[in-house]
PDB file of N, CA and C in Angstrom:
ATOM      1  N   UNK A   1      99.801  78.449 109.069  1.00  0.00           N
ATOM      2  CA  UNK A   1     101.165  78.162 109.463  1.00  0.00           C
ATOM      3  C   UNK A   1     101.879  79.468 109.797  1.00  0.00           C
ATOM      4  N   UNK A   2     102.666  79.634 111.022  1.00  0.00           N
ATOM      5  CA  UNK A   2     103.546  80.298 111.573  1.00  0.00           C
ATOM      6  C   UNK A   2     105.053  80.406 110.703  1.00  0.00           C
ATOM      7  N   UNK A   3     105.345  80.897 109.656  1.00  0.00           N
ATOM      8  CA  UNK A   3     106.447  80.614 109.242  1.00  0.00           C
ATOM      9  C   UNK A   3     107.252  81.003 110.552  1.00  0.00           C
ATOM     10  N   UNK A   4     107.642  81.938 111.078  1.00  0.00           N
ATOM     11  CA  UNK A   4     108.246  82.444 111.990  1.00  0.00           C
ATOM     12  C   UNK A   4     108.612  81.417 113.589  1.00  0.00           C
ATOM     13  N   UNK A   5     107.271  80.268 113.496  1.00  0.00           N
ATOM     14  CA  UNK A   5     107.357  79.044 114.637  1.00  0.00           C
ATOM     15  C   UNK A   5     107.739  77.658 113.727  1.00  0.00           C
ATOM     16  N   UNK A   6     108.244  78.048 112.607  1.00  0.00           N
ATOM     17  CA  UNK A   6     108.527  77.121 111.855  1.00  0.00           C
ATOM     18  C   UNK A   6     109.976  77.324 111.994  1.00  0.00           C
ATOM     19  N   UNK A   7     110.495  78.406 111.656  1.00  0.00           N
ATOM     20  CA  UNK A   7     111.599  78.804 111.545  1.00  0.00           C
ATOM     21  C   UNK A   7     112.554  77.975 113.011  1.00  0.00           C
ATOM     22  N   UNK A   8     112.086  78.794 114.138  1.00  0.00           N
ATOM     23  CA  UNK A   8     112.639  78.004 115.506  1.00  0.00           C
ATOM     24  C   UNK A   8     112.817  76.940 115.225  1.00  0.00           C
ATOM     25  N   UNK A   9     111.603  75.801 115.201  1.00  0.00           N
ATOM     26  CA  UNK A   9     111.328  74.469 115.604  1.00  0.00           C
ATOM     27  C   UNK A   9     112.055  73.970 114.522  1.00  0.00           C
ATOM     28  N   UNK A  10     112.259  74.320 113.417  1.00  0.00           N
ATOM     29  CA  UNK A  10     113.122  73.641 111.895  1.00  0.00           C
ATOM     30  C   UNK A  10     113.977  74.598 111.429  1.00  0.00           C
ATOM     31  N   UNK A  11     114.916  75.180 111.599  1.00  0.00           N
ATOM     32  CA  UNK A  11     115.325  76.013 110.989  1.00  0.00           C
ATOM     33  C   UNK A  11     115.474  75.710 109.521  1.00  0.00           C
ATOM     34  N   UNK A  12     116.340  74.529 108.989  1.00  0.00           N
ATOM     35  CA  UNK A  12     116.295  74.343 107.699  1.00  0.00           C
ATOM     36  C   UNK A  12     114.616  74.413 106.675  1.00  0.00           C
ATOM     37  N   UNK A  13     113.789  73.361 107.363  1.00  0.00           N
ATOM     38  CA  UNK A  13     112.701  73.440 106.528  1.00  0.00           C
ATOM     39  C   UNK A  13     112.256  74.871 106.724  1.00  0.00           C
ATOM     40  N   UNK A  14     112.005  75.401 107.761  1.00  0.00           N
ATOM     41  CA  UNK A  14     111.609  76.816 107.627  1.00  0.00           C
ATOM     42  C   UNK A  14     112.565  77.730 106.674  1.00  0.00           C
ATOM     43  N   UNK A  15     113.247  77.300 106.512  1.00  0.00           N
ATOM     44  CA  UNK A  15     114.382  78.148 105.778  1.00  0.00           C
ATOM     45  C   UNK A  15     113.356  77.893 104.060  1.00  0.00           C
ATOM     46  N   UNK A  16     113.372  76.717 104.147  1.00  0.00           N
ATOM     47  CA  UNK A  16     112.920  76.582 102.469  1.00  0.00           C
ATOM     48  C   UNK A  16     111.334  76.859 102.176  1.00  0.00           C
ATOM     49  N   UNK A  17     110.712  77.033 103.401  1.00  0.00           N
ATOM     50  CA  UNK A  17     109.268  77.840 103.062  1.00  0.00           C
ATOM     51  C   UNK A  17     109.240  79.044 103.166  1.00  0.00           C
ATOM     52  N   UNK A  18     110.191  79.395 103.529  1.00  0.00           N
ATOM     53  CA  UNK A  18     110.611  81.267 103.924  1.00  0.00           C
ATOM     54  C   UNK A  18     111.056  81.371 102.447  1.00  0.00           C
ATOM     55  N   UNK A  19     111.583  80.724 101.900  1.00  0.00           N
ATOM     56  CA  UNK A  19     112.259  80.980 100.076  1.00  0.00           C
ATOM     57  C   UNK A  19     111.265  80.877  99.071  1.00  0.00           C
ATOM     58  N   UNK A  20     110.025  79.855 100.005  1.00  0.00           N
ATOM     59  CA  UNK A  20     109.073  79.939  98.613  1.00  0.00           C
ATOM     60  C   UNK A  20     108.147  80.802  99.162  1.00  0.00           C
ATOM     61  N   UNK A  21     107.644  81.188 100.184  1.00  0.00           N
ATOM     62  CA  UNK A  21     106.946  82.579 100.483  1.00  0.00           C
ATOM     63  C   UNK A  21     107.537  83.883 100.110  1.00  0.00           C
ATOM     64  N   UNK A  22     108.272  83.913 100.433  1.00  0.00           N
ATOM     65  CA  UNK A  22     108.601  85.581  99.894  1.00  0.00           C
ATOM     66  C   UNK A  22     110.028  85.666  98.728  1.00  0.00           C
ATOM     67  N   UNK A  23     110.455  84.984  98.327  1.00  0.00           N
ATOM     68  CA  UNK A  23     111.865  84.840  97.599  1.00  0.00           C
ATOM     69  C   UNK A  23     111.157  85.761  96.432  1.00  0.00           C
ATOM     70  N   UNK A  24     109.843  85.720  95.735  1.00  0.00           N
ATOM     71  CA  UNK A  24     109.916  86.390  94.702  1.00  0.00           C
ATOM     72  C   UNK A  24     109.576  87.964  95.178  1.00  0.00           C
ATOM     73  N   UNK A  25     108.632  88.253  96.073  1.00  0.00           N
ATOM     74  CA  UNK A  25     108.472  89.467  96.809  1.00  0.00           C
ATOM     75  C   UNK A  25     109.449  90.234  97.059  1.00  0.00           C
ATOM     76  N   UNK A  26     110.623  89.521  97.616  1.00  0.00           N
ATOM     77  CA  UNK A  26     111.829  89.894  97.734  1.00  0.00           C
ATOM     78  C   UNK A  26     112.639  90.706  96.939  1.00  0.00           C
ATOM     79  N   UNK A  27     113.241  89.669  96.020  1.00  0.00           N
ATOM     80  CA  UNK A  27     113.546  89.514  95.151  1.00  0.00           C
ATOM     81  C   UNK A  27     113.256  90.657  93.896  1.00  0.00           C
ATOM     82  N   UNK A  28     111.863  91.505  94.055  1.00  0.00           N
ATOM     83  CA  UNK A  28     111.261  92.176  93.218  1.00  0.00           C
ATOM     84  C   UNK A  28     112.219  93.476  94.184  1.00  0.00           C
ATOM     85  N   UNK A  29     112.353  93.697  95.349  1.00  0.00           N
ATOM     86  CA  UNK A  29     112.543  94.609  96.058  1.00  0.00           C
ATOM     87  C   UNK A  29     114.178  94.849  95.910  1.00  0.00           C
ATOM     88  N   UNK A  30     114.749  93.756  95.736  1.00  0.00           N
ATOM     89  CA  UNK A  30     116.191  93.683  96.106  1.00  0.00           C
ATOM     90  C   UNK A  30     116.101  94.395  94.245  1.00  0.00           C
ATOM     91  N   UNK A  31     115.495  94.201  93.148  1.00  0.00           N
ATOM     92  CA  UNK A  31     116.074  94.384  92.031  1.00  0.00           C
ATOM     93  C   UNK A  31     116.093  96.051  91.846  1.00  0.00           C
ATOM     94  N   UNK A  32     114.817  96.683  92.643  1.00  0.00           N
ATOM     95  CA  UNK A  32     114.528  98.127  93.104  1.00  0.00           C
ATOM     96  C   UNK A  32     116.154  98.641  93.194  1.00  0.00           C
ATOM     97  N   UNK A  33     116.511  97.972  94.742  1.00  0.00           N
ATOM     98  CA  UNK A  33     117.658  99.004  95.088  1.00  0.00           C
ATOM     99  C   UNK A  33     118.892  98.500  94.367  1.00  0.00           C
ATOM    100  N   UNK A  34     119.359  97.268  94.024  1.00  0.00           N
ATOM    101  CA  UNK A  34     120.318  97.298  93.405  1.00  0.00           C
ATOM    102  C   UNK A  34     120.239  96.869  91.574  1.00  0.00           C
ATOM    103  N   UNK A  35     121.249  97.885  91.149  1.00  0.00           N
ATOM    104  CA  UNK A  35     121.131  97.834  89.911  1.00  0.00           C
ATOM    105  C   UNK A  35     121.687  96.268  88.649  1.00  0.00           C
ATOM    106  N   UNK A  36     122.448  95.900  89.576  1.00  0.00           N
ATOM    107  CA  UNK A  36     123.167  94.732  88.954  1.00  0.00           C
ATOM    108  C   UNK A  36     122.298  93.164  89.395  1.00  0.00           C
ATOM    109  N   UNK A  37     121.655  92.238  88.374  1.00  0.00           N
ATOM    110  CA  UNK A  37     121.039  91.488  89.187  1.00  0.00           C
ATOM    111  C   UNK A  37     121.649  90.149  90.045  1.00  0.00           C
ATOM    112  N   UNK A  38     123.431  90.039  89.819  1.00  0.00           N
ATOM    113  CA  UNK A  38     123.621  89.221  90.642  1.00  0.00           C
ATOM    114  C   UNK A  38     123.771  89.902  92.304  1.00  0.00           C
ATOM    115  N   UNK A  39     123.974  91.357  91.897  1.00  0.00           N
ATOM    116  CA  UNK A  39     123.821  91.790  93.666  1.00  0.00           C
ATOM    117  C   UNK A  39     122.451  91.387  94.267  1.00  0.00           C
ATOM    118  N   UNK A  40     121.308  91.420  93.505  1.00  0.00           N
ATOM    119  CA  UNK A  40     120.284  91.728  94.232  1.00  0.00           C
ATOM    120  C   UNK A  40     119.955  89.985  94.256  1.00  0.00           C
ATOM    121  N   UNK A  41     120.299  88.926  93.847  1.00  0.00           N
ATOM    122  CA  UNK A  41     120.399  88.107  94.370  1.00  0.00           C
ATOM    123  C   UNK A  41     120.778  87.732  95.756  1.00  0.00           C
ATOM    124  N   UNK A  42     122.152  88.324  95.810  1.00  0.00           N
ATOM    125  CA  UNK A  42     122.740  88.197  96.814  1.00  0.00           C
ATOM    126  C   UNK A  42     122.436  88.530  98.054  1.00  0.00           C
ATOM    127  N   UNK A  43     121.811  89.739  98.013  1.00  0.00           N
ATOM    128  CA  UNK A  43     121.101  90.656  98.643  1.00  0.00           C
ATOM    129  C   UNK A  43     119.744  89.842  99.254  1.00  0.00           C
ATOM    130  N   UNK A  44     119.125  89.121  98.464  1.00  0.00           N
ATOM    131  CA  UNK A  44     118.025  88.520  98.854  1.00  0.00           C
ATOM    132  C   UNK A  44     118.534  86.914  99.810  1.00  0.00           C
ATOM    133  N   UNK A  45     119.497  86.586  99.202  1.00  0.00           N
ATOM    134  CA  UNK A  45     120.458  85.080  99.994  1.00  0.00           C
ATOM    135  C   UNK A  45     120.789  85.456 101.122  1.00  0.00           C
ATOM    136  N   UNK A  46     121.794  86.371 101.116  1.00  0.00           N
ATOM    137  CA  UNK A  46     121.844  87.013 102.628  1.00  0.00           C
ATOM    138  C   UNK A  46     120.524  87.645 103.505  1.00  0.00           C
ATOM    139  N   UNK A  47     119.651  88.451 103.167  1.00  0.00           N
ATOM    140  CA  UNK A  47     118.687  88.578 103.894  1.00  0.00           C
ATOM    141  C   UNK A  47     117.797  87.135 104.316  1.00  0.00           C
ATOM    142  N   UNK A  48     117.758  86.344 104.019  1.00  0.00           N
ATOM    143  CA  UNK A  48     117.027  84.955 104.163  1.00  0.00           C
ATOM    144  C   UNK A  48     118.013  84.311 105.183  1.00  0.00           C
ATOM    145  N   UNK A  49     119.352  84.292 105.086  1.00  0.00           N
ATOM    146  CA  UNK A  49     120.329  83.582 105.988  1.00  0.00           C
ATOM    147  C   UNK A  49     119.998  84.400 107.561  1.00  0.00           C
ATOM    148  N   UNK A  50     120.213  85.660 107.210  1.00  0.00           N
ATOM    149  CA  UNK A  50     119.583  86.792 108.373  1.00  0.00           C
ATOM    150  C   UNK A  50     118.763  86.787 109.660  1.00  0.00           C
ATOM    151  N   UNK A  51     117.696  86.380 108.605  1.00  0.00           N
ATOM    152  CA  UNK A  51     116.271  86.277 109.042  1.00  0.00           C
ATOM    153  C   UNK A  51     116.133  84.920 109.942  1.00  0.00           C
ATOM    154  N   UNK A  52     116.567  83.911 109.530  1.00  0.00           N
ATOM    155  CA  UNK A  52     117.042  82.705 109.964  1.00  0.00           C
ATOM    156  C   UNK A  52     117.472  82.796 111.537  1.00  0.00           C
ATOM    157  N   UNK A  53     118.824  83.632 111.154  1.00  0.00           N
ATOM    158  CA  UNK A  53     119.659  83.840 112.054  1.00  0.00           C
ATOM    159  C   UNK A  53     119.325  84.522 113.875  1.00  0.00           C
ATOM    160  N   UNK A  54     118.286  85.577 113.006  1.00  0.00           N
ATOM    161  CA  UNK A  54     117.811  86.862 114.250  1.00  0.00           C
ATOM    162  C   UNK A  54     116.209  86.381 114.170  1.00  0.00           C
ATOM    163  N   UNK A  55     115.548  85.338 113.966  1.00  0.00           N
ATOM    164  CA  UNK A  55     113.984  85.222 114.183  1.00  0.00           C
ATOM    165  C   UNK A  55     114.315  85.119 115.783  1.00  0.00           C
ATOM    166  N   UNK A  56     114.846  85.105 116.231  1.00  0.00           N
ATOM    167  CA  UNK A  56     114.734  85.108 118.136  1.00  0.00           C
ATOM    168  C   UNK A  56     114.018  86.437 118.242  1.00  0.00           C
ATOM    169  N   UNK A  57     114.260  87.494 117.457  1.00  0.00           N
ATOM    170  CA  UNK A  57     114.197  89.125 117.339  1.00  0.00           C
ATOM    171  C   UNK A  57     113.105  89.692 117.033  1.00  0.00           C
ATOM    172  N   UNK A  58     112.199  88.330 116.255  1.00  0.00           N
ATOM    173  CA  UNK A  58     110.990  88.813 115.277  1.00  0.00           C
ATOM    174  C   UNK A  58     110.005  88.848 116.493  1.00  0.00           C
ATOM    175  N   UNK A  59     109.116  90.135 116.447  1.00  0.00           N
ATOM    176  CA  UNK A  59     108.040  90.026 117.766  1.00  0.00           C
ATOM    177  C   UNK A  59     106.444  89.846 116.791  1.00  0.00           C
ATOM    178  N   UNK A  60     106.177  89.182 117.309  1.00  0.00           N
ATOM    179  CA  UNK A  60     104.870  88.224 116.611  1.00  0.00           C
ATOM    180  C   UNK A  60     104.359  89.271 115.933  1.00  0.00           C
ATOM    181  N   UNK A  61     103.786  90.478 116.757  1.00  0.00           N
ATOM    182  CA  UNK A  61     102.740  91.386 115.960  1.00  0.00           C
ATOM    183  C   UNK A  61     103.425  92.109 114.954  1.00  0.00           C
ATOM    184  N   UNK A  62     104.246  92.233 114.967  1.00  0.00           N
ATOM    185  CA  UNK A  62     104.606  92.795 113.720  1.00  0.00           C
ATOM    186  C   UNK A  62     104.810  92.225 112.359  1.00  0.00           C
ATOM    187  N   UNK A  63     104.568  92.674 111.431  1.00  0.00           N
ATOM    188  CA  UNK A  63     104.588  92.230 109.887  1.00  0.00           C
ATOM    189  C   UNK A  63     105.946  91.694 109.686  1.00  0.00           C
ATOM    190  N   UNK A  64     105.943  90.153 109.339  1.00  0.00           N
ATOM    191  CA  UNK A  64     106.858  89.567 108.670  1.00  0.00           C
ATOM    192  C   UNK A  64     107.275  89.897 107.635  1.00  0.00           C
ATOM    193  N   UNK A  65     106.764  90.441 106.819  1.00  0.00           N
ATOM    194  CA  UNK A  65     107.594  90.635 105.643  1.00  0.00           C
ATOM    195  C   UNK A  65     108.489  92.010 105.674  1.00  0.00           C
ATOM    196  N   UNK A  66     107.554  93.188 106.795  1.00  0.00           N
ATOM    197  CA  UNK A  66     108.327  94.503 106.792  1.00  0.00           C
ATOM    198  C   UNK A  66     109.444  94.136 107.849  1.00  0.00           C
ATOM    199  N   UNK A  67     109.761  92.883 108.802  1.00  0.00           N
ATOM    200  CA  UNK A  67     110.327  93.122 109.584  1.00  0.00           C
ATOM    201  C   UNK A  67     111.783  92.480 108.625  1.00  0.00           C
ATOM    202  N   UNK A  68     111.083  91.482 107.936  1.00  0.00           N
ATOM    203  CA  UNK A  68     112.136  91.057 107.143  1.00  0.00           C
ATOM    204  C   UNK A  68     112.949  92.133 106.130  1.00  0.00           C
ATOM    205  N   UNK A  69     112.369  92.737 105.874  1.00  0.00           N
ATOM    206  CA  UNK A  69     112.952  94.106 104.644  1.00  0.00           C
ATOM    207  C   UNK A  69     113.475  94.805 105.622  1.00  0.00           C
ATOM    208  N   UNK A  70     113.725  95.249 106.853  1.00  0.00           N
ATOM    209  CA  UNK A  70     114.448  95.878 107.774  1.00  0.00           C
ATOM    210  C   UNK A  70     115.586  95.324 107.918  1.00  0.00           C
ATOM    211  N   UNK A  71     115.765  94.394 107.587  1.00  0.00           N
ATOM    212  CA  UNK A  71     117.167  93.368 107.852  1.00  0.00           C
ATOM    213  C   UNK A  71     117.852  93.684 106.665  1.00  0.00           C
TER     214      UNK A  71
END
């Protein structure tokens, strides 16, 4: 599965396999840079809304998850 051709074609359901693929990956990253853990929640909610938002942007070959941590 294409999360990224999921995303287009469904945005919502892609939205909620994009949360269970990487939300904890994330999530581990967001707790790195911010010290407080409701920021790095937040931090991870907004990057997922993001990602959503700008997958028009995502170019296939590149790594989903680094393109996502760029956001």
């Amino acid at each position: 599965m294409n999360i990224a051709s999921e995303i287009r074609k469904n945005p919502e359901n892609g939205a909620r396999i994009l949360q269970s693929e990487y939300k904890a990956g994330l999530t581990t990253l967001a707790r790195r840079l911010c010290a407080d853990e409701s920021d790095a929640e937040e931090l991870v909610n907004r990057t997922f809304a993001e990602v959503v938002r700008s997958i028009d942007s995502y170019l296939e070959q590149s790594a989903f998850f680094g393109w996502m941590c760029q956001i």
